[in-house]
PDB file of N, CA and C in Angstrom:
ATOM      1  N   UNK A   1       2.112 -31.485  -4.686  1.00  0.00           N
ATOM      2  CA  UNK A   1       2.496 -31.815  -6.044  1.00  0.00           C
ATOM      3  C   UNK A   1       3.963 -32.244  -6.156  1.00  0.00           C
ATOM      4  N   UNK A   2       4.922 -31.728  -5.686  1.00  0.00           N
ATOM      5  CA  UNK A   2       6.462 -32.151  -5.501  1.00  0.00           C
ATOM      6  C   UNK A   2       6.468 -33.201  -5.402  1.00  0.00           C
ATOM      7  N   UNK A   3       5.890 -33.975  -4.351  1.00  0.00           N
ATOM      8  CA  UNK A   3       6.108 -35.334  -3.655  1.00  0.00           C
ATOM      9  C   UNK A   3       5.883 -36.251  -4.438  1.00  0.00           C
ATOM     10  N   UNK A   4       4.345 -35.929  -5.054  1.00  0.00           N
ATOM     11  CA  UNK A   4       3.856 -37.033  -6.481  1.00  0.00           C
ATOM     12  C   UNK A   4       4.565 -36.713  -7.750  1.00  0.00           C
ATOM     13  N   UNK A   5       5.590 -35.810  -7.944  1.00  0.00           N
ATOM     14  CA  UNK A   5       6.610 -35.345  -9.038  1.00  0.00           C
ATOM     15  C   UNK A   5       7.579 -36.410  -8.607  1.00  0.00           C
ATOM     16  N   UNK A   6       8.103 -36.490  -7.423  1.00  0.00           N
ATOM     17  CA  UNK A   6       9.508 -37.258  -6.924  1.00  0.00           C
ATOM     18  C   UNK A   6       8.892 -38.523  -6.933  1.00  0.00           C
ATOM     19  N   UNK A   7       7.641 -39.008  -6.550  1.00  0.00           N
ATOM     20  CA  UNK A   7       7.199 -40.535  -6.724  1.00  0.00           C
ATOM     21  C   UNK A   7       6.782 -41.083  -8.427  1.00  0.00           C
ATOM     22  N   UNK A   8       7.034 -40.337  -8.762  1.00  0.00           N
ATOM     23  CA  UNK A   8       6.365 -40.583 -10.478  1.00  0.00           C
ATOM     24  C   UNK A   8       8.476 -40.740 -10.994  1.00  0.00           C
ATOM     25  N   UNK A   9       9.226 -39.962 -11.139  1.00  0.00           N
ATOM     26  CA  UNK A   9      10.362 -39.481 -11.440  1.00  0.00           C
ATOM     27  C   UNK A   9      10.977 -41.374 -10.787  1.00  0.00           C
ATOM     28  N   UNK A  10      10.879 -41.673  -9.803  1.00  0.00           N
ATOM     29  CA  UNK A  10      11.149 -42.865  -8.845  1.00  0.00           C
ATOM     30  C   UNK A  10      10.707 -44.236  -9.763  1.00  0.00           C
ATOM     31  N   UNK A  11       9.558 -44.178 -10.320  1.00  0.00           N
ATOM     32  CA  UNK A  11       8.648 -44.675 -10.619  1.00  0.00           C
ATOM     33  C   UNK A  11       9.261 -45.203 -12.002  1.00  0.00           C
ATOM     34  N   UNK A  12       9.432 -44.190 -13.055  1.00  0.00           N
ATOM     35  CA  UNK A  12      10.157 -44.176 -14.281  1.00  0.00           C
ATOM     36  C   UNK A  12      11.400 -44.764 -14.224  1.00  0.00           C
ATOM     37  N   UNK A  13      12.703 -44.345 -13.262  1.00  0.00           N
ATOM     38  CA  UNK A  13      13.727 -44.341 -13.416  1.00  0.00           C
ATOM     39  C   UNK A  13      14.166 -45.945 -12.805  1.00  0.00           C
ATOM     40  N   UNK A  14      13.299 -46.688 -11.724  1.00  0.00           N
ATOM     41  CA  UNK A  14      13.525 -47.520 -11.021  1.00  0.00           C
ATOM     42  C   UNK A  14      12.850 -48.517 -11.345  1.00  0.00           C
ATOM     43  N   UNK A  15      11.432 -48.681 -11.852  1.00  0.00           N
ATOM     44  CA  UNK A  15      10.295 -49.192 -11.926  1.00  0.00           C
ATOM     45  C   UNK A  15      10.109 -49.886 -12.999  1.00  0.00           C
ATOM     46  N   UNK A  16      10.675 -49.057 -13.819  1.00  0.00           N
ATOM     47  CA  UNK A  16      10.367 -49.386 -15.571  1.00  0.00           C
ATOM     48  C   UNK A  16      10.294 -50.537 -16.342  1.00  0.00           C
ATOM     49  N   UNK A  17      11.136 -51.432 -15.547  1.00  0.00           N
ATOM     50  CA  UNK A  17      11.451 -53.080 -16.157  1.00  0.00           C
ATOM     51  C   UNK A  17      11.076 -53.623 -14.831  1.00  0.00           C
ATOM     52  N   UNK A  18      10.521 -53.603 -13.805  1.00  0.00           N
ATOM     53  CA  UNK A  18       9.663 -54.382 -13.105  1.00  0.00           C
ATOM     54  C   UNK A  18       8.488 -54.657 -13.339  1.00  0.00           C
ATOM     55  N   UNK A  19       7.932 -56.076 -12.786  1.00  0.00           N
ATOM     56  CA  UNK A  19       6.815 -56.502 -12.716  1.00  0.00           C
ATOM     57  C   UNK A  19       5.733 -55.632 -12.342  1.00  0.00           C
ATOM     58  N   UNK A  20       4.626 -55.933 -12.429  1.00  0.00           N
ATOM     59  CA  UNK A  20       3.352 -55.283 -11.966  1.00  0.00           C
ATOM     60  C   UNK A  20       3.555 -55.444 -10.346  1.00  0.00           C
ATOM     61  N   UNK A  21       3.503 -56.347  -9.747  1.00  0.00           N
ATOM     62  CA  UNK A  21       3.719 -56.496  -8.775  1.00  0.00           C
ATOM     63  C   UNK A  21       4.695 -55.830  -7.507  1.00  0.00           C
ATOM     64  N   UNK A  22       5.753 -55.817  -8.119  1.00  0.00           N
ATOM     65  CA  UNK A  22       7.276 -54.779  -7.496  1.00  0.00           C
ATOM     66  C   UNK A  22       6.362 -53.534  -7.592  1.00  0.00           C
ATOM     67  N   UNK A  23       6.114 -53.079  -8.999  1.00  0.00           N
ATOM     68  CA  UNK A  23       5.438 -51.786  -9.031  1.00  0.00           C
ATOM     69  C   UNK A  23       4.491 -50.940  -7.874  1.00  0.00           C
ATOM     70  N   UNK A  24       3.492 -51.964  -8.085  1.00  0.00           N
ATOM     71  CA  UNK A  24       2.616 -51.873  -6.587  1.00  0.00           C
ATOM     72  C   UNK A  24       3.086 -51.955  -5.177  1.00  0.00           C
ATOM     73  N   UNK A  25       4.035 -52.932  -4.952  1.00  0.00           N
ATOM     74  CA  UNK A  25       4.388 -53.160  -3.361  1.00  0.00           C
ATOM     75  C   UNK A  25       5.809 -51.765  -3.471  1.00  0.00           C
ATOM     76  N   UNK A  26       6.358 -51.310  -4.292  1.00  0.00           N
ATOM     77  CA  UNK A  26       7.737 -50.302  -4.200  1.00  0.00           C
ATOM     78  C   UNK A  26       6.714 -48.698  -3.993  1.00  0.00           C
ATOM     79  N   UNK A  27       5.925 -48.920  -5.103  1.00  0.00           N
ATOM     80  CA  UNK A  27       5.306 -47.105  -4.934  1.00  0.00           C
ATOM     81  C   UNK A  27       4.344 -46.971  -3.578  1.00  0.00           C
ATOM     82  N   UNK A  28       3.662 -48.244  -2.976  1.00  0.00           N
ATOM     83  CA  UNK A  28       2.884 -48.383  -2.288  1.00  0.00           C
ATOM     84  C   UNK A  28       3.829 -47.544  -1.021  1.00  0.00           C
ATOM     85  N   UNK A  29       4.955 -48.632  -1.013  1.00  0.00           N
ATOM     86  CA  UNK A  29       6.148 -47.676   0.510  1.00  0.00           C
ATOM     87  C   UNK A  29       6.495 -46.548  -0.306  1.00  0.00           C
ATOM     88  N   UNK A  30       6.535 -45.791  -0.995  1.00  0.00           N
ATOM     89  CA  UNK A  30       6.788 -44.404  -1.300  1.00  0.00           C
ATOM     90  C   UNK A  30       5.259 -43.698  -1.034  1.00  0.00           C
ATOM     91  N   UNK A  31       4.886 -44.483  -1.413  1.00  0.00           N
ATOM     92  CA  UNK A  31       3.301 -43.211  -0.983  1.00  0.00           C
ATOM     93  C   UNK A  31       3.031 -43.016   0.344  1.00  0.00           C
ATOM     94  N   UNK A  32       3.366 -43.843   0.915  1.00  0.00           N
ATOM     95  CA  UNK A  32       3.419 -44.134   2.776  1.00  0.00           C
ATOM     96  C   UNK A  32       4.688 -43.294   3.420  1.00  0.00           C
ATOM     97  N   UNK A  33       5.920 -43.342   2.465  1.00  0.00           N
ATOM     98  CA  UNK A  33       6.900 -42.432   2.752  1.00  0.00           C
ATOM     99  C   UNK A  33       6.466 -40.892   3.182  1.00  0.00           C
ATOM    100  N   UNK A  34       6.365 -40.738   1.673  1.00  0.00           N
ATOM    101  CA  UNK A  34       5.883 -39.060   1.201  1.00  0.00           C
ATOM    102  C   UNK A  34       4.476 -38.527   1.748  1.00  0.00           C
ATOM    103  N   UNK A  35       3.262 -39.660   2.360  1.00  0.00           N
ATOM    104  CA  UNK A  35       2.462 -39.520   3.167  1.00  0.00           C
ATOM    105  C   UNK A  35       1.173 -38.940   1.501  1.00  0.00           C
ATOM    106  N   UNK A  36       1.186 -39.549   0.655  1.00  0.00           N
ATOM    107  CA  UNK A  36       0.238 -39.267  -0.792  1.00  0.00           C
ATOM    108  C   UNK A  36      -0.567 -40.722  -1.445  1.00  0.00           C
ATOM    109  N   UNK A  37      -1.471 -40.682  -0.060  1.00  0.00           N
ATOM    110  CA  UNK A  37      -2.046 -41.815  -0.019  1.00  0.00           C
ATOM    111  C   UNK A  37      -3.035 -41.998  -1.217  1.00  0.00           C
ATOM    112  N   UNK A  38      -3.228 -40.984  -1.996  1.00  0.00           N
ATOM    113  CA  UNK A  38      -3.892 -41.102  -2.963  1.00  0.00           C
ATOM    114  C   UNK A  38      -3.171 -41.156  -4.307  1.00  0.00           C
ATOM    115  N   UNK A  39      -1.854 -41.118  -4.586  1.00  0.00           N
ATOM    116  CA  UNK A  39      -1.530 -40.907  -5.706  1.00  0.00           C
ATOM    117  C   UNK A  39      -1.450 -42.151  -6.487  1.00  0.00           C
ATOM    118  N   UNK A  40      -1.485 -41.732  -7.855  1.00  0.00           N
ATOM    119  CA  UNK A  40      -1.544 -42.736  -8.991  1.00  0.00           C
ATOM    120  C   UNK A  40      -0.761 -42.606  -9.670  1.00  0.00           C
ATOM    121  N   UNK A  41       0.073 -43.156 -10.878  1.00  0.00           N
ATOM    122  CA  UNK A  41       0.752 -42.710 -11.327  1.00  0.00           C
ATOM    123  C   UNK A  41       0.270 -42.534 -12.424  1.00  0.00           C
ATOM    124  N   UNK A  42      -0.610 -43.081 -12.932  1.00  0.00           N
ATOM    125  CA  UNK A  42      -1.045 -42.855 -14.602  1.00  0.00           C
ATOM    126  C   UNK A  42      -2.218 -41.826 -14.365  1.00  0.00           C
ATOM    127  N   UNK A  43      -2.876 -41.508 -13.335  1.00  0.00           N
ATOM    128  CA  UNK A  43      -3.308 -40.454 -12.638  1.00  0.00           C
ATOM    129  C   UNK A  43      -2.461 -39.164 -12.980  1.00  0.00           C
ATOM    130  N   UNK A  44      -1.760 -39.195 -12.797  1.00  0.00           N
ATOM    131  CA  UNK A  44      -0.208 -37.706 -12.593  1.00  0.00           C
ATOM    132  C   UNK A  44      -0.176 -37.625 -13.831  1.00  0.00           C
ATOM    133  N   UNK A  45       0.715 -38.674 -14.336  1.00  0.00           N
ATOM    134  CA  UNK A  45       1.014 -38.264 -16.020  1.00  0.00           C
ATOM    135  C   UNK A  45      -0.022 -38.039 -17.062  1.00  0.00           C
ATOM    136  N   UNK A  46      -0.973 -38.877 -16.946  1.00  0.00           N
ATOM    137  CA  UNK A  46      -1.868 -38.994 -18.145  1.00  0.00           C
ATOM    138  C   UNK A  46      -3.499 -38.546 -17.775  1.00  0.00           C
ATOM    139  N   UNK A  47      -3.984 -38.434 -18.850  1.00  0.00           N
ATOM    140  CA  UNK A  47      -5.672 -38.428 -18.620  1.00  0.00           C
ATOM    141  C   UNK A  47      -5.971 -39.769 -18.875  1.00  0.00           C
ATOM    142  N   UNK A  48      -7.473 -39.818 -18.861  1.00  0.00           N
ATOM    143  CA  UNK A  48      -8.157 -40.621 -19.398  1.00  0.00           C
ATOM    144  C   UNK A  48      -8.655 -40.714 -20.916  1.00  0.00           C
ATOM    145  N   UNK A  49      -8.660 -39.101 -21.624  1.00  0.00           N
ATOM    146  CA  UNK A  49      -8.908 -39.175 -23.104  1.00  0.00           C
ATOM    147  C   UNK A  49      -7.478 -39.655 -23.689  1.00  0.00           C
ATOM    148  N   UNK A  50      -6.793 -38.814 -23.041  1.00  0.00           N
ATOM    149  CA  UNK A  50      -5.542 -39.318 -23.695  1.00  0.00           C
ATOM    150  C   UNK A  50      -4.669 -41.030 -23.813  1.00  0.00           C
ATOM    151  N   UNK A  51      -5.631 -41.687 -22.921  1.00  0.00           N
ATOM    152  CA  UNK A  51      -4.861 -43.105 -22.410  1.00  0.00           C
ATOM    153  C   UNK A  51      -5.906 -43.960 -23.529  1.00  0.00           C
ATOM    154  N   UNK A  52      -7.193 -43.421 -23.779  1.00  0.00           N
ATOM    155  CA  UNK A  52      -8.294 -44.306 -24.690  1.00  0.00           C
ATOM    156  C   UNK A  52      -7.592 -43.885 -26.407  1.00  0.00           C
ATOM    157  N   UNK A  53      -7.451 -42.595 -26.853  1.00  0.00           N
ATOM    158  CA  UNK A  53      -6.408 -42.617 -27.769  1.00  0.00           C
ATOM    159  C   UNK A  53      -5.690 -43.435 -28.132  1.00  0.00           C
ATOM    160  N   UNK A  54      -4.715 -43.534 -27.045  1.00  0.00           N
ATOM    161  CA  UNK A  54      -3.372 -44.683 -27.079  1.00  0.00           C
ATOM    162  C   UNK A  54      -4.133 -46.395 -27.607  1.00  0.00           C
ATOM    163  N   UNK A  55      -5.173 -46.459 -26.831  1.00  0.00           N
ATOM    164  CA  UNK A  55      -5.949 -47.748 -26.678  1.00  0.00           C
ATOM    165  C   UNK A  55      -6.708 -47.800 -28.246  1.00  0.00           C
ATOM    166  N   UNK A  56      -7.119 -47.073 -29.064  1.00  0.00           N
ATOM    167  CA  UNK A  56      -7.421 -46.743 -30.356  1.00  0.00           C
ATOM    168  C   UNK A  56      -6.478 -46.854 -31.303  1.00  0.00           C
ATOM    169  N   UNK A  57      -4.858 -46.717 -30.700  1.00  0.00           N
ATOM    170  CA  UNK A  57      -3.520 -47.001 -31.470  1.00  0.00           C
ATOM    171  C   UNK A  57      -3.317 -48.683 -31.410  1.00  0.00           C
ATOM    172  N   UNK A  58      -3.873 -49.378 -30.919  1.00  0.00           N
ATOM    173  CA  UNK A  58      -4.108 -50.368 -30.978  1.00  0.00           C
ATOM    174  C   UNK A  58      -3.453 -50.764 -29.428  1.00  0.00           C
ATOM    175  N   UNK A  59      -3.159 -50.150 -28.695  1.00  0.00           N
ATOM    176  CA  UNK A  59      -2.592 -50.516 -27.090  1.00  0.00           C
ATOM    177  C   UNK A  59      -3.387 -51.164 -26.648  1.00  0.00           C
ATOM    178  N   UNK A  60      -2.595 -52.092 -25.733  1.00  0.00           N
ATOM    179  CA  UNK A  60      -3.839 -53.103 -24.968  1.00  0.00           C
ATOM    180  C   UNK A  60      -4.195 -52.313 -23.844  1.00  0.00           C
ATOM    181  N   UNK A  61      -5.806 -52.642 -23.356  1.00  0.00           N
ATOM    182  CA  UNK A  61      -6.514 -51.347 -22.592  1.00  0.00           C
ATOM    183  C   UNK A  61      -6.190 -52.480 -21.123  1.00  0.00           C
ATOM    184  N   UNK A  62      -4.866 -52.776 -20.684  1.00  0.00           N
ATOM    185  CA  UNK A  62      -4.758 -52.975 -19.490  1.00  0.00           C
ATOM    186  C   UNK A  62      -3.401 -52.257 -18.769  1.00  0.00           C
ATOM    187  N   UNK A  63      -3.656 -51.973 -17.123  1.00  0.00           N
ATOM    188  CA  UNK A  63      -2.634 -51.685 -16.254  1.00  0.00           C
ATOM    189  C   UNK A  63      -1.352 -51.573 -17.001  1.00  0.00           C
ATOM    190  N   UNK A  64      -0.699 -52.354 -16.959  1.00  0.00           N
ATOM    191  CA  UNK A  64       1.271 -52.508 -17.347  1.00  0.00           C
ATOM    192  C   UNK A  64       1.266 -52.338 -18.735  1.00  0.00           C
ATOM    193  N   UNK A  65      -0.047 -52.113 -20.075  1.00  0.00           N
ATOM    194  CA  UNK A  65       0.874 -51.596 -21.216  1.00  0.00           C
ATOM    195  C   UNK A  65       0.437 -50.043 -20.962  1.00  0.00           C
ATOM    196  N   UNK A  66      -0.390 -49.763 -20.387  1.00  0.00           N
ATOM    197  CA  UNK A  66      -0.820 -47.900 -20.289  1.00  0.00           C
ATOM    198  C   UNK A  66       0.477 -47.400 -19.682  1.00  0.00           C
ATOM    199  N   UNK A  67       0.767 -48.185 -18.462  1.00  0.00           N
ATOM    200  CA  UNK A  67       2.360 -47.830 -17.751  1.00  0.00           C
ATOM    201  C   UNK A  67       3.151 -47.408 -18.577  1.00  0.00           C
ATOM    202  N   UNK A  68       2.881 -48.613 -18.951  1.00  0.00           N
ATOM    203  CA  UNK A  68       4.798 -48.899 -20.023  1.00  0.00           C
ATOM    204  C   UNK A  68       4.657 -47.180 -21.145  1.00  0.00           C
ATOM    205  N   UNK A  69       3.514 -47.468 -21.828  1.00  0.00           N
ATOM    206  CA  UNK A  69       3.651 -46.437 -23.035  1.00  0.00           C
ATOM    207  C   UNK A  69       3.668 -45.374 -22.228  1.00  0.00           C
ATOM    208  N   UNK A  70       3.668 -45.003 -21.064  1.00  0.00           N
ATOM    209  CA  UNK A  70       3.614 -43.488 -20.657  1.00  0.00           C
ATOM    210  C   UNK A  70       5.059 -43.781 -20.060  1.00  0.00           C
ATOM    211  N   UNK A  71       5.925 -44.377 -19.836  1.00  0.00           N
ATOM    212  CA  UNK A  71       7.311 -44.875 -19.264  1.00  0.00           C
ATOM    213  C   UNK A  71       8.229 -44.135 -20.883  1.00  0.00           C
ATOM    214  N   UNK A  72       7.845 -45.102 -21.755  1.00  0.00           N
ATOM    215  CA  UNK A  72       8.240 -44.973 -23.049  1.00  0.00           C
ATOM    216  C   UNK A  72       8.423 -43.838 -23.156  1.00  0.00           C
ATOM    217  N   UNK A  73       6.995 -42.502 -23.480  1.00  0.00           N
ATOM    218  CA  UNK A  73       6.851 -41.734 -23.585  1.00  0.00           C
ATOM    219  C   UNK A  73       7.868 -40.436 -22.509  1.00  0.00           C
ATOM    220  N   UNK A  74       8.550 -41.012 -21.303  1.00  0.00           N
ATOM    221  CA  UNK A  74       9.369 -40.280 -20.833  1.00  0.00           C
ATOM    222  C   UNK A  74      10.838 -40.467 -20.920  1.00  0.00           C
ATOM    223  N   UNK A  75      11.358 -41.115 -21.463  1.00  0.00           N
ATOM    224  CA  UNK A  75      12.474 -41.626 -21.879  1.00  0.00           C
ATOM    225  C   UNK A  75      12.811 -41.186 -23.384  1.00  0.00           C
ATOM    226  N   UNK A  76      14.437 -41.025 -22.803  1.00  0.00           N
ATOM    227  CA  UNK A  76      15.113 -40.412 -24.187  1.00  0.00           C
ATOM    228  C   UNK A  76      15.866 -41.726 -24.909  1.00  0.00           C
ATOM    229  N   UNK A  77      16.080 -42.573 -23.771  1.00  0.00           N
ATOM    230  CA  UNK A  77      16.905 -43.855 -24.644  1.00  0.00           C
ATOM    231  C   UNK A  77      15.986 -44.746 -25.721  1.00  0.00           C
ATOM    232  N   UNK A  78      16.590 -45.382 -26.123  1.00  0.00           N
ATOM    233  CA  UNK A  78      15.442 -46.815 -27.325  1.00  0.00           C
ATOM    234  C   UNK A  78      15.426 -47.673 -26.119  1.00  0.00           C
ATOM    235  N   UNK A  79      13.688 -48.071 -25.984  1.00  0.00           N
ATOM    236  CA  UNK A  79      13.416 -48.928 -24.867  1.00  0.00           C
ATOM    237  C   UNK A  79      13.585 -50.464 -25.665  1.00  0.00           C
ATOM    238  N   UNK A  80      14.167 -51.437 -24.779  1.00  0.00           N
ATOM    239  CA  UNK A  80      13.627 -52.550 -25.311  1.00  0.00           C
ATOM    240  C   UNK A  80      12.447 -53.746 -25.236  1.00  0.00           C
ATOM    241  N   UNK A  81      11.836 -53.811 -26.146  1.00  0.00           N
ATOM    242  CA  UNK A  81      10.590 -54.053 -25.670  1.00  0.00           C
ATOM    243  C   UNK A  81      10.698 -55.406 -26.191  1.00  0.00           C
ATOM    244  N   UNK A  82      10.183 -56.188 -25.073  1.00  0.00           N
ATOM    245  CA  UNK A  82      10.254 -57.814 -25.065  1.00  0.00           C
ATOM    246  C   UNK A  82       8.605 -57.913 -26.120  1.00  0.00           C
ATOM    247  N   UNK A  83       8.238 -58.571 -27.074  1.00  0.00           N
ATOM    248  CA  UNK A  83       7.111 -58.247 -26.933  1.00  0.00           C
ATOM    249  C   UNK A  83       6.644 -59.424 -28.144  1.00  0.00           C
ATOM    250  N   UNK A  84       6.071 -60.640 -27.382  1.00  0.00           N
ATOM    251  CA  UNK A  84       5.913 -62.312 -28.295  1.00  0.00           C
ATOM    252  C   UNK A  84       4.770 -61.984 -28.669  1.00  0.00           C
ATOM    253  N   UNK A  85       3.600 -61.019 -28.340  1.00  0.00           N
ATOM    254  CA  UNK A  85       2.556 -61.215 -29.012  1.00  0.00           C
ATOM    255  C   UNK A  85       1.889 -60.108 -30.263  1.00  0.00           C
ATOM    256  N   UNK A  86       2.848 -59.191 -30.142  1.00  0.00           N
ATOM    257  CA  UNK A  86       3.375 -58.534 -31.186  1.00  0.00           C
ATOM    258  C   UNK A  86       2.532 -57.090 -30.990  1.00  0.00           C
ATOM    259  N   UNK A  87       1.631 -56.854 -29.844  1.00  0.00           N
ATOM    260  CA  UNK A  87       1.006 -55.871 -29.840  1.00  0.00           C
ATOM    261  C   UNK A  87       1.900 -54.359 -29.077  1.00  0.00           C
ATOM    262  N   UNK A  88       3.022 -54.358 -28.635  1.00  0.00           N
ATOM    263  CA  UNK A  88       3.184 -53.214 -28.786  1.00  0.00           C
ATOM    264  C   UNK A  88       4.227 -52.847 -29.446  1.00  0.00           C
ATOM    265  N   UNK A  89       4.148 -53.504 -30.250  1.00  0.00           N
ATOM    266  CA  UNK A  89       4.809 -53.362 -31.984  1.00  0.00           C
ATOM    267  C   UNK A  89       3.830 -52.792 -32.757  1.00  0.00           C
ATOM    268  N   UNK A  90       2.766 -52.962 -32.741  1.00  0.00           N
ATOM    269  CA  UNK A  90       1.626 -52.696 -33.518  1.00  0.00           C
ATOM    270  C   UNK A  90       1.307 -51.617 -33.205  1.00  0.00           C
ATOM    271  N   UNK A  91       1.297 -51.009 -31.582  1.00  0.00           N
ATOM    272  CA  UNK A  91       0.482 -49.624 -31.259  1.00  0.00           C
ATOM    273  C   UNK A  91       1.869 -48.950 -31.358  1.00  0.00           C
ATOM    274  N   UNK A  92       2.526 -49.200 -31.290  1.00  0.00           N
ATOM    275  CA  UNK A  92       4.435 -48.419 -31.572  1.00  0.00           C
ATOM    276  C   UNK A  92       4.237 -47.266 -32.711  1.00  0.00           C
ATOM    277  N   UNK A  93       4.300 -48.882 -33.893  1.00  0.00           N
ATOM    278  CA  UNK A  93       4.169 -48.494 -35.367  1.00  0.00           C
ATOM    279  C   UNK A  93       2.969 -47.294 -35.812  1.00  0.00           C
ATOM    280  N   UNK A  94       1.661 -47.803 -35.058  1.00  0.00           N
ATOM    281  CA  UNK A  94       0.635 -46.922 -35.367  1.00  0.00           C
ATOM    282  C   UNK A  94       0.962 -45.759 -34.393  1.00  0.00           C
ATOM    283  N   UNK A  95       1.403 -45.273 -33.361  1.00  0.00           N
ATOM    284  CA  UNK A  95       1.581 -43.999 -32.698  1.00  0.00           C
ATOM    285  C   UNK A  95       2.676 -43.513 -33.405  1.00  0.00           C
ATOM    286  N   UNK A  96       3.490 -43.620 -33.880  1.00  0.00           N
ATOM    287  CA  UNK A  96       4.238 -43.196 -34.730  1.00  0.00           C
ATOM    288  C   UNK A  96       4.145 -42.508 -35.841  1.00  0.00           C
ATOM    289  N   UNK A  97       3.187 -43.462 -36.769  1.00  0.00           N
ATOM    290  CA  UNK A  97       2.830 -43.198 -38.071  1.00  0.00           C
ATOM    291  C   UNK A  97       1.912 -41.719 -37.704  1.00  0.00           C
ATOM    292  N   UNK A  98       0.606 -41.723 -36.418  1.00  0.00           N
ATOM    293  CA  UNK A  98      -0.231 -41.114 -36.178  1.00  0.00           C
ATOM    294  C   UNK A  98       0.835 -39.502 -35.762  1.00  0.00           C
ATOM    295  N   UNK A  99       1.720 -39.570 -34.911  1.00  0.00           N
ATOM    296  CA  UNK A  99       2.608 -38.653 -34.311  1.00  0.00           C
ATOM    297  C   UNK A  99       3.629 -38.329 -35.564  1.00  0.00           C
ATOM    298  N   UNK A 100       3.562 -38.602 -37.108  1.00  0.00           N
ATOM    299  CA  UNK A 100       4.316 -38.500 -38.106  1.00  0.00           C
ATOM    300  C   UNK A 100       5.496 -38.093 -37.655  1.00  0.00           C
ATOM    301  N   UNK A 101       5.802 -39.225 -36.989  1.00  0.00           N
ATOM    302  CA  UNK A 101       7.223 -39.418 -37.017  1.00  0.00           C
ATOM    303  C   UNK A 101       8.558 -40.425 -37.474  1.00  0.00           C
ATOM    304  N   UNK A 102       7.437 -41.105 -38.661  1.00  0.00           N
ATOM    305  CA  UNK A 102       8.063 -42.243 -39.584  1.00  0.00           C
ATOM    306  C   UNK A 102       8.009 -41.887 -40.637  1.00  0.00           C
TER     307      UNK A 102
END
């Protein structure tokens, strides 16, 4: 459990504004590092009820926005979110409103 704590922690702090791609080829040599050939990262942090929730907040039900909102979700700073098609503005606003915290 440590190892997939220090590859998740890696993951957040380094990862966060990379591509899908970096993502995969950077954790891939950490899992090969730490020898946790199975780990996931949205595996570690999240469930599956909890990620279809998010996806009900109007999140798009793919790879890099489940990331991102569980990235979000560990961070104390205001993330900036590039975002032209306006959807995670939309699941933002609605997890918010839902988490009454607006």
């Amino acid at each position: 459990m440590p190892k997939n704590a220090v590859i998740t922690a890696c993951f957040v702090t380094y990862l966060s504004q990379s591509p899908e791609n970096i993502r995969h080829l950077e954790t891939e040599k950490w899992k090969k590092a730490f020898g946790c050939h199975f780990y996931n990262f949205l595996s570690f942090v999240t469930t599956e009820a909890a990620t279809l929730q998010e996806v009900l907040k109007g999140l798009p039900n793919d790879q890099l926005s489940i990331e991102n909102s569980q990235i979000i979700s560990f961070i104390n700073e205001v993330p900036l979110i590039i975002d032209p098609h306006t959807q995670a503005t939309s699941w933002l606003k609605e997890k918010l409103q839902v988490d009454n915290k607006v």
